[in-house]
PDB file of N, CA and C in Angstrom:
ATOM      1  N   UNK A   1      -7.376   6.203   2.052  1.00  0.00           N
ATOM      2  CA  UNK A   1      -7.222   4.770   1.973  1.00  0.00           C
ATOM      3  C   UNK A   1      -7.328   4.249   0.542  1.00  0.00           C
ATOM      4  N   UNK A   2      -7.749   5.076  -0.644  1.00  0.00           N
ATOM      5  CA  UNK A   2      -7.724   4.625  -2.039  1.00  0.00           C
ATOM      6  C   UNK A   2      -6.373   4.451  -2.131  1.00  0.00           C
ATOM      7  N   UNK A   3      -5.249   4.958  -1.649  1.00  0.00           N
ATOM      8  CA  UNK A   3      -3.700   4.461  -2.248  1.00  0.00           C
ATOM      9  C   UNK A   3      -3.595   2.563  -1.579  1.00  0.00           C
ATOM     10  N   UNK A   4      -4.262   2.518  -0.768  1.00  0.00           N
ATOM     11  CA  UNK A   4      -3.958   1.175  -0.402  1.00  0.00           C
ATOM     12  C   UNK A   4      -4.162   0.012  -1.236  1.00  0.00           C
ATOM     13  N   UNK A   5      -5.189   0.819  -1.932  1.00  0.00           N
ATOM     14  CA  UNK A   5      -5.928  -0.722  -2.933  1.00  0.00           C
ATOM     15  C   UNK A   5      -4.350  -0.610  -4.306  1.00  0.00           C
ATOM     16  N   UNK A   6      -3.707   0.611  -4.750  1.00  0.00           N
ATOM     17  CA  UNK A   6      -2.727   0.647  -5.065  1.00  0.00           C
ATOM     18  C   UNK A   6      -1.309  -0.266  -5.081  1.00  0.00           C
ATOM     19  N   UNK A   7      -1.292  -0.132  -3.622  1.00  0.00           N
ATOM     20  CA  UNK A   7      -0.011  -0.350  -3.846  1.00  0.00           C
ATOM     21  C   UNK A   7       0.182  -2.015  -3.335  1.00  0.00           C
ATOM     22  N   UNK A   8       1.256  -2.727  -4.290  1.00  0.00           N
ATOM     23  CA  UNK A   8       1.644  -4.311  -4.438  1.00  0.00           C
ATOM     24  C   UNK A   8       1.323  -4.828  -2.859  1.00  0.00           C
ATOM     25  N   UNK A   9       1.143  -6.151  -3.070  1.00  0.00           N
ATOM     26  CA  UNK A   9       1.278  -6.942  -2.050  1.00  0.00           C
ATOM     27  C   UNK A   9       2.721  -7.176  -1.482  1.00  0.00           C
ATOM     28  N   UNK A  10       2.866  -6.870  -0.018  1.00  0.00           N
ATOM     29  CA  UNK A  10       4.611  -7.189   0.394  1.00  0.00           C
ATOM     30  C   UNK A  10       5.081  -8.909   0.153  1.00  0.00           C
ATOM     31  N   UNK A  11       6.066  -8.857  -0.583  1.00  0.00           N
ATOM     32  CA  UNK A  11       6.611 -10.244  -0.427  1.00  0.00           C
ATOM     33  C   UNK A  11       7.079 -10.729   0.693  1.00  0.00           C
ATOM     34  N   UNK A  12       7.073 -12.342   0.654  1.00  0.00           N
ATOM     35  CA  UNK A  12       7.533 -12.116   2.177  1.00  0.00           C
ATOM     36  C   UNK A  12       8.968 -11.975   1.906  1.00  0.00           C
ATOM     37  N   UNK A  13      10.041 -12.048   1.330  1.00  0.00           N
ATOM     38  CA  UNK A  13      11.367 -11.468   1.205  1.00  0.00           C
ATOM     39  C   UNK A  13      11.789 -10.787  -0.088  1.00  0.00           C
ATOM     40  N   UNK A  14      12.465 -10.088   0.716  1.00  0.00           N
ATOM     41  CA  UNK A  14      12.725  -8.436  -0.310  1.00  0.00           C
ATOM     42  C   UNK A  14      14.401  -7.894  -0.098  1.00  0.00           C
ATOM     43  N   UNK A  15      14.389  -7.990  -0.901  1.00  0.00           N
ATOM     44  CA  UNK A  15      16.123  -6.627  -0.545  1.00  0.00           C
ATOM     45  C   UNK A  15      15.924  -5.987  -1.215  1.00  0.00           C
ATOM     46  N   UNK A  16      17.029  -4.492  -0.905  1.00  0.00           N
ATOM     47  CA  UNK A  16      17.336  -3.348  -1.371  1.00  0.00           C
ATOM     48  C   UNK A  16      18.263  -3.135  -2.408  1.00  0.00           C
ATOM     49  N   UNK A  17      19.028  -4.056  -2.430  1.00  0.00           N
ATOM     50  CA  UNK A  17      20.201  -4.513  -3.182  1.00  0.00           C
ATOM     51  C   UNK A  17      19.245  -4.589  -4.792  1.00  0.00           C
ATOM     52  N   UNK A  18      19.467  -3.361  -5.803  1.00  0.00           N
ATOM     53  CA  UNK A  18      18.952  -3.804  -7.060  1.00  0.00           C
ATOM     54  C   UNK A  18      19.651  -4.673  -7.660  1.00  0.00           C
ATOM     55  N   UNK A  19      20.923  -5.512  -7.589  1.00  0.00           N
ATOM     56  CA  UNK A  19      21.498  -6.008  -7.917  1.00  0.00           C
ATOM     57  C   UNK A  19      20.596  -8.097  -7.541  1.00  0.00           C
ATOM     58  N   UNK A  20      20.163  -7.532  -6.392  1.00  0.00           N
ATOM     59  CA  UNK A  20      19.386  -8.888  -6.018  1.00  0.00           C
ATOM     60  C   UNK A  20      18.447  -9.725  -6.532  1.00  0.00           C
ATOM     61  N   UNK A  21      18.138 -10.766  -6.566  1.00  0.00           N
ATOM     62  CA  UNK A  21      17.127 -11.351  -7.545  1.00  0.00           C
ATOM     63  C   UNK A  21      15.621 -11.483  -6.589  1.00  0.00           C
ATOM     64  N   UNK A  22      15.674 -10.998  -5.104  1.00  0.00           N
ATOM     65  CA  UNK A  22      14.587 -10.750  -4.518  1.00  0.00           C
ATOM     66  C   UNK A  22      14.298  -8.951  -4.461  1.00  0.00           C
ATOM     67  N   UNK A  23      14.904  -7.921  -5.286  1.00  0.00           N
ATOM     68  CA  UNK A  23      14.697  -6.882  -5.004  1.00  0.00           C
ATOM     69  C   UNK A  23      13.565  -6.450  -6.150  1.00  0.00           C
ATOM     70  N   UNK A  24      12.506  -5.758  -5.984  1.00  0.00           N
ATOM     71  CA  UNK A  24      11.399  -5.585  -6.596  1.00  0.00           C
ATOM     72  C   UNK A  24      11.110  -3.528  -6.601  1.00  0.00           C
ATOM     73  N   UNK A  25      11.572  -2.974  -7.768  1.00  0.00           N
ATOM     74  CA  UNK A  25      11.447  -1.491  -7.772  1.00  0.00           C
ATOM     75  C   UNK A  25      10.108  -1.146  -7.523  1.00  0.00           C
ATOM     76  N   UNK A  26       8.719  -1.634  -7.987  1.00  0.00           N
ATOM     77  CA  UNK A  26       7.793  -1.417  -7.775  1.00  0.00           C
ATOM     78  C   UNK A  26       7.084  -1.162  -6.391  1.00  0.00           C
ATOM     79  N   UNK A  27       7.553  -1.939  -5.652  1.00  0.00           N
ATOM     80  CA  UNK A  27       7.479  -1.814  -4.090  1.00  0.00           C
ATOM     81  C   UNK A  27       8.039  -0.591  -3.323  1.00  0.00           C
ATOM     82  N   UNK A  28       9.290  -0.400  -3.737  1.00  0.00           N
ATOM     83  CA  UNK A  28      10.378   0.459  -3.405  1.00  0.00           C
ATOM     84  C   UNK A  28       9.424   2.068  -3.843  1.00  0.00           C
ATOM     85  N   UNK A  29       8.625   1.849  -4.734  1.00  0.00           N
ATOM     86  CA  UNK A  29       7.798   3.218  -5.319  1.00  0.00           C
ATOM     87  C   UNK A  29       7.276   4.124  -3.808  1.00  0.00           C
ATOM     88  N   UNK A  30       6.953   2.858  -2.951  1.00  0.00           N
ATOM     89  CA  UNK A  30       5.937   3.558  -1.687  1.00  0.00           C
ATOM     90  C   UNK A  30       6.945   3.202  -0.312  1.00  0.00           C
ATOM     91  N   UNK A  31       6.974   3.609   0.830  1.00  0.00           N
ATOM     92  CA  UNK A  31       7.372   3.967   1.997  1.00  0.00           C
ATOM     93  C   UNK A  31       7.158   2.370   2.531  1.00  0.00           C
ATOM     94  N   UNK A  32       8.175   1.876   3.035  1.00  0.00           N
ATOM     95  CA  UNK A  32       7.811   0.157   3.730  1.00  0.00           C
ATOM     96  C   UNK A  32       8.566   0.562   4.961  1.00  0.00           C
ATOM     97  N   UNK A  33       7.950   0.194   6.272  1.00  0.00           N
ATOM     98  CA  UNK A  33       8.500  -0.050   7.121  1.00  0.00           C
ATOM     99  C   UNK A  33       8.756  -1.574   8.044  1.00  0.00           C
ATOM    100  N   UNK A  34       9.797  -1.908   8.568  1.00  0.00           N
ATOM    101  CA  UNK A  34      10.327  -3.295   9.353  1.00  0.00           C
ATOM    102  C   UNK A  34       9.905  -2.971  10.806  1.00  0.00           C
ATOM    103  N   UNK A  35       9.622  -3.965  11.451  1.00  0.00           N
ATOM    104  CA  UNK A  35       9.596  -4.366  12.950  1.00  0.00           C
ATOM    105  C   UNK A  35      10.338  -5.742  13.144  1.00  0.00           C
ATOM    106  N   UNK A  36      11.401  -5.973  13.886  1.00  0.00           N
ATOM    107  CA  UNK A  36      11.707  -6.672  14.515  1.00  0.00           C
ATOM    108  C   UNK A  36      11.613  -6.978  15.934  1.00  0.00           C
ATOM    109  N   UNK A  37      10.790  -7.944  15.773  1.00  0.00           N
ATOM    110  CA  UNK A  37      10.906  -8.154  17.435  1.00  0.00           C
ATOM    111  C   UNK A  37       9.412  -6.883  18.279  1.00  0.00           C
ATOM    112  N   UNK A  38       8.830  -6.575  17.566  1.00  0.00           N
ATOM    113  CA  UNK A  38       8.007  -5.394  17.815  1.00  0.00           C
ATOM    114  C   UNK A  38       8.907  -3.717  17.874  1.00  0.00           C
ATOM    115  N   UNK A  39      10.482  -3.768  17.287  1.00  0.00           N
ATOM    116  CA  UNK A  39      11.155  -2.713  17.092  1.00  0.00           C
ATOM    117  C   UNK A  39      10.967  -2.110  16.235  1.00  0.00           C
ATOM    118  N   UNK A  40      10.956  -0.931  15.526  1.00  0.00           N
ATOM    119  CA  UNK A  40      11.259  -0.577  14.579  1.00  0.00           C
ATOM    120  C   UNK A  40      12.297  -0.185  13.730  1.00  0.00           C
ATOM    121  N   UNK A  41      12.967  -0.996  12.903  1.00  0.00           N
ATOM    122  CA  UNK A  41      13.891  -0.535  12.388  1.00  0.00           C
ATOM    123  C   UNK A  41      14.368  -0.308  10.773  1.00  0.00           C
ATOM    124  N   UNK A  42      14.952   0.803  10.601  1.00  0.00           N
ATOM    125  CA  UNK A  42      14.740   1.953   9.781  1.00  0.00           C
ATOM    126  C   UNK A  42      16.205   1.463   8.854  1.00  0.00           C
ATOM    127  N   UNK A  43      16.889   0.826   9.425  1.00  0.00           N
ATOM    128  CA  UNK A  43      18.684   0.213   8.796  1.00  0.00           C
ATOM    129  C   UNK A  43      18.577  -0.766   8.151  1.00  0.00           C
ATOM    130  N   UNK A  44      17.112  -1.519   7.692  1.00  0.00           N
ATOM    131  CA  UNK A  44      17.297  -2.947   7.162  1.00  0.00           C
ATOM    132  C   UNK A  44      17.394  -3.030   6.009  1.00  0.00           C
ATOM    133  N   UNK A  45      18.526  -4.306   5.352  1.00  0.00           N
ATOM    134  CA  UNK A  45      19.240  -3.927   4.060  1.00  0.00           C
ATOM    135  C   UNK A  45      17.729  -5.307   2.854  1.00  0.00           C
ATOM    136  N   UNK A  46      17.768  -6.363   4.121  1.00  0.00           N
ATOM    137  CA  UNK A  46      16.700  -7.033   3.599  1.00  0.00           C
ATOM    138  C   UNK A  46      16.287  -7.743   4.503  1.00  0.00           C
ATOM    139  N   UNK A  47      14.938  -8.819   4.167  1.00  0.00           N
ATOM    140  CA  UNK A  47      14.411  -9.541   5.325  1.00  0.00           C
ATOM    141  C   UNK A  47      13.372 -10.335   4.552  1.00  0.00           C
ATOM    142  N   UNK A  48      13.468 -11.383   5.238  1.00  0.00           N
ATOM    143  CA  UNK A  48      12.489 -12.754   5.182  1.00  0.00           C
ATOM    144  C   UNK A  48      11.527 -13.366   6.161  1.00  0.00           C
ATOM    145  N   UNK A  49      10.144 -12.989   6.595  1.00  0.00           N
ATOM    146  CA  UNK A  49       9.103 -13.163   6.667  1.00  0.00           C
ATOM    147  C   UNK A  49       9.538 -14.147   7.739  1.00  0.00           C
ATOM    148  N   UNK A  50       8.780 -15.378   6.242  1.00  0.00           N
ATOM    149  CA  UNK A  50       9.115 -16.976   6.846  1.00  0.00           C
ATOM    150  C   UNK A  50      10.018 -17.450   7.546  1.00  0.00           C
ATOM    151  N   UNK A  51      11.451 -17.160   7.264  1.00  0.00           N
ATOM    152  CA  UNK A  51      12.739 -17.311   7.787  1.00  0.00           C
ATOM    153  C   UNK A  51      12.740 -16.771   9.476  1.00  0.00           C
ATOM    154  N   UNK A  52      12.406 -15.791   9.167  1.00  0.00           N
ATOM    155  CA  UNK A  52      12.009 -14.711  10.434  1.00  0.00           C
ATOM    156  C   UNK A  52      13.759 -13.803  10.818  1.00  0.00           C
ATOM    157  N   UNK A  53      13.923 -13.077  10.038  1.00  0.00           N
ATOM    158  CA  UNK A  53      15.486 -12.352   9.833  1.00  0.00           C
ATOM    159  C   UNK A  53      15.749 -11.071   8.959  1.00  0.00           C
ATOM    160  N   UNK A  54      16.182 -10.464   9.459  1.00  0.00           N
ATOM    161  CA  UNK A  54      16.635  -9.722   8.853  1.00  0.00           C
ATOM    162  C   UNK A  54      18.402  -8.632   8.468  1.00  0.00           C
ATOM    163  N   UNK A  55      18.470  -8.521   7.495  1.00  0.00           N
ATOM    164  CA  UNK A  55      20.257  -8.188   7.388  1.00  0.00           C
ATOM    165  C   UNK A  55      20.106  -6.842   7.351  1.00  0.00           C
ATOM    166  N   UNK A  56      21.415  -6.446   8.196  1.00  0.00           N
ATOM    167  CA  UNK A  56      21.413  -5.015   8.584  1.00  0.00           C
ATOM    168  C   UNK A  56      22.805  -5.002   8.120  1.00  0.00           C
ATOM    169  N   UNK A  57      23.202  -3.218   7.504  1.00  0.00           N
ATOM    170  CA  UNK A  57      24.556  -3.224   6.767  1.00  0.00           C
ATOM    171  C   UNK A  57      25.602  -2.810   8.240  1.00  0.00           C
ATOM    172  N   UNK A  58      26.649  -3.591   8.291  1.00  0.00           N
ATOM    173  CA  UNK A  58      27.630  -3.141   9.123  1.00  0.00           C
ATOM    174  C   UNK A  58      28.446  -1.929   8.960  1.00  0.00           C
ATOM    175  N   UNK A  59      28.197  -0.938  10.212  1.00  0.00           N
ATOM    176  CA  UNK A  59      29.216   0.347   9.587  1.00  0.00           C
ATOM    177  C   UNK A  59      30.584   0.691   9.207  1.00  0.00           C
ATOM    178  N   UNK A  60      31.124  -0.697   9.630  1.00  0.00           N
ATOM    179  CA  UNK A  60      32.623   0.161   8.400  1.00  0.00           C
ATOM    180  C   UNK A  60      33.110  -1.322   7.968  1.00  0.00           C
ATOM    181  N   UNK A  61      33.040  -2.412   8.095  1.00  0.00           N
ATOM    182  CA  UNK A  61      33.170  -3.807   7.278  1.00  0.00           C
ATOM    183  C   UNK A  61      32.646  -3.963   6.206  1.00  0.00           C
ATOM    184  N   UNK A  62      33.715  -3.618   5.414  1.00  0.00           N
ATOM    185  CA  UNK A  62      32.859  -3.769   3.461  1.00  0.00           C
ATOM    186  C   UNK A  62      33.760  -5.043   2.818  1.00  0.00           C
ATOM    187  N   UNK A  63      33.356  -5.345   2.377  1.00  0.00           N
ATOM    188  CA  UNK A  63      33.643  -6.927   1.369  1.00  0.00           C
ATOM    189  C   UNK A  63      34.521  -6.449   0.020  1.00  0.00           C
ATOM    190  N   UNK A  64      35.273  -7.786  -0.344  1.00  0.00           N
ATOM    191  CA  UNK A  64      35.905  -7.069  -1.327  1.00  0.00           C
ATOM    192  C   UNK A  64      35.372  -6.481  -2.676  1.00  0.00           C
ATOM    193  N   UNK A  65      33.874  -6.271  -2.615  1.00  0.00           N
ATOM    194  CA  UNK A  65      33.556  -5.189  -3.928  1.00  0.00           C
ATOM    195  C   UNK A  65      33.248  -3.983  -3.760  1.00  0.00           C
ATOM    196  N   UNK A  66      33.394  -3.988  -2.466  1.00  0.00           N
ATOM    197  CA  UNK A  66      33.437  -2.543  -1.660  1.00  0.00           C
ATOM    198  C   UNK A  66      32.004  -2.454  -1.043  1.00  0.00           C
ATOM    199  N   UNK A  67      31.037  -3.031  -1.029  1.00  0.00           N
ATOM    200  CA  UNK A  67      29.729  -3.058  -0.280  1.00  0.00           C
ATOM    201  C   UNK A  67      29.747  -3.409   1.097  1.00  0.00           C
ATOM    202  N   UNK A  68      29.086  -3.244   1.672  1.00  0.00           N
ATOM    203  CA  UNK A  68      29.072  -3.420   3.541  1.00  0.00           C
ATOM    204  C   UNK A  68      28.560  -4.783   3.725  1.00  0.00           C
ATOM    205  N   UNK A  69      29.574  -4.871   4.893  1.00  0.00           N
ATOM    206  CA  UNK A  69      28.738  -6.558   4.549  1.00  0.00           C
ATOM    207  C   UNK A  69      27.720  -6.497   5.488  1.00  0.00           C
ATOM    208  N   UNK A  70      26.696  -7.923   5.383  1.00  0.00           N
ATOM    209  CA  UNK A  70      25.541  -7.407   6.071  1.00  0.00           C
ATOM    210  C   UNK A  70      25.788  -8.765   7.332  1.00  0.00           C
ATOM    211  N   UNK A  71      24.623  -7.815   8.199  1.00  0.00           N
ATOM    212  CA  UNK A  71      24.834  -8.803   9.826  1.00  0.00           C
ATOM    213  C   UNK A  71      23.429  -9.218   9.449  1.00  0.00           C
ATOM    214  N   UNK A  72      23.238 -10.692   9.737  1.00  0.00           N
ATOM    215  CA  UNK A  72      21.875 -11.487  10.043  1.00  0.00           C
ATOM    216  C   UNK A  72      21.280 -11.518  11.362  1.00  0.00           C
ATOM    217  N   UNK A  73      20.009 -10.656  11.103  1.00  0.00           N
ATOM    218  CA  UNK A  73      19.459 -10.477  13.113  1.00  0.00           C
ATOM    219  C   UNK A  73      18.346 -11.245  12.908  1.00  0.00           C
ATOM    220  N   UNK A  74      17.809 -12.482  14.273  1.00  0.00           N
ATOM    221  CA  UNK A  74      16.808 -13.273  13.939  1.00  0.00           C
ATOM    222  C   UNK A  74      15.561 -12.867  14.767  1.00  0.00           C
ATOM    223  N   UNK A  75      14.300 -12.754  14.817  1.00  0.00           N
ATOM    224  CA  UNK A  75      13.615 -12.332  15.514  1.00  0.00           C
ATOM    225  C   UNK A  75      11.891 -12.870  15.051  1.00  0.00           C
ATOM    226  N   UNK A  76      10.824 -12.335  15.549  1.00  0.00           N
ATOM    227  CA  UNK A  76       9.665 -11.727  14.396  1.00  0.00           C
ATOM    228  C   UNK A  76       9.480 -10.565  13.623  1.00  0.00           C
ATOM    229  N   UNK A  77       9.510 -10.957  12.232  1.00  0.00           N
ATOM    230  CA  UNK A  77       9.585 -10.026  11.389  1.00  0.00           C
ATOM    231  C   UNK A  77       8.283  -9.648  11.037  1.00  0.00           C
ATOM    232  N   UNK A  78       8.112  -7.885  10.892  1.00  0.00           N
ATOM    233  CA  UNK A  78       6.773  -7.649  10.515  1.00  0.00           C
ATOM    234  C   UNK A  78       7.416  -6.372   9.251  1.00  0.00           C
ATOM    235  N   UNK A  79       6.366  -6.898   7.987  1.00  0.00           N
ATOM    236  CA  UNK A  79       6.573  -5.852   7.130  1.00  0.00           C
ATOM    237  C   UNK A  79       5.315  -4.295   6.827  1.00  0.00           C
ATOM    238  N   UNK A  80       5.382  -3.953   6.725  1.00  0.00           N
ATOM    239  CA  UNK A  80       4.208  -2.621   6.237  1.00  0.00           C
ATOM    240  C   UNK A  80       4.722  -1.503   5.560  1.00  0.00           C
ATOM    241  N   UNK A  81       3.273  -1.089   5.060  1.00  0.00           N
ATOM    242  CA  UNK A  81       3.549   0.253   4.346  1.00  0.00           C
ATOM    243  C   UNK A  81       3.321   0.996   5.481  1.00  0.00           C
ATOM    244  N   UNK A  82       4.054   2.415   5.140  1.00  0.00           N
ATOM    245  CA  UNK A  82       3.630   3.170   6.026  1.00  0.00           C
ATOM    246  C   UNK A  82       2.923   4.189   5.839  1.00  0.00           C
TER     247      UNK A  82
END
């Protein structure tokens, strides 16, 4: 449990997208897992707490810069390390 005192506080919104102005590498250092809805899911591209949502990448719909575009799923969002 000494890595816990370690590692950052979760924001409540985050993406994966380094290109994003909510994406944070420091976080990304340690293992985060999503629950939606009490699910677990392992596909999420980003997600917002407060909002209560999260974007998942679609498997073959990519946008014209060639990235996937993402689907907005609404639910309760729970973040953690794992």
């Amino acid at each position: 449990m000494s890595d816990a005192k370690s590692q950052p506080a979760l924001p409540d919104r985050l993406s994966g997208n380094p290109r994003s102005p909510h994406h944070d590498k420091a976080i990304f250092e340690h293992e985060i897992g999503i629950r939606l809805n009490g699910k677990e899911r392992t596909d999420v591209e980003e997600y917002c707490i407060s909002e209560g949502w999260v974007k998942v990448a679609s498997l073959t719909a990519l946008d014209r810069r060639g990235q996937p575009l993402l689907m907005t799923m609404k639910g309760t969002v729970e973040a953690y390390y794992k």
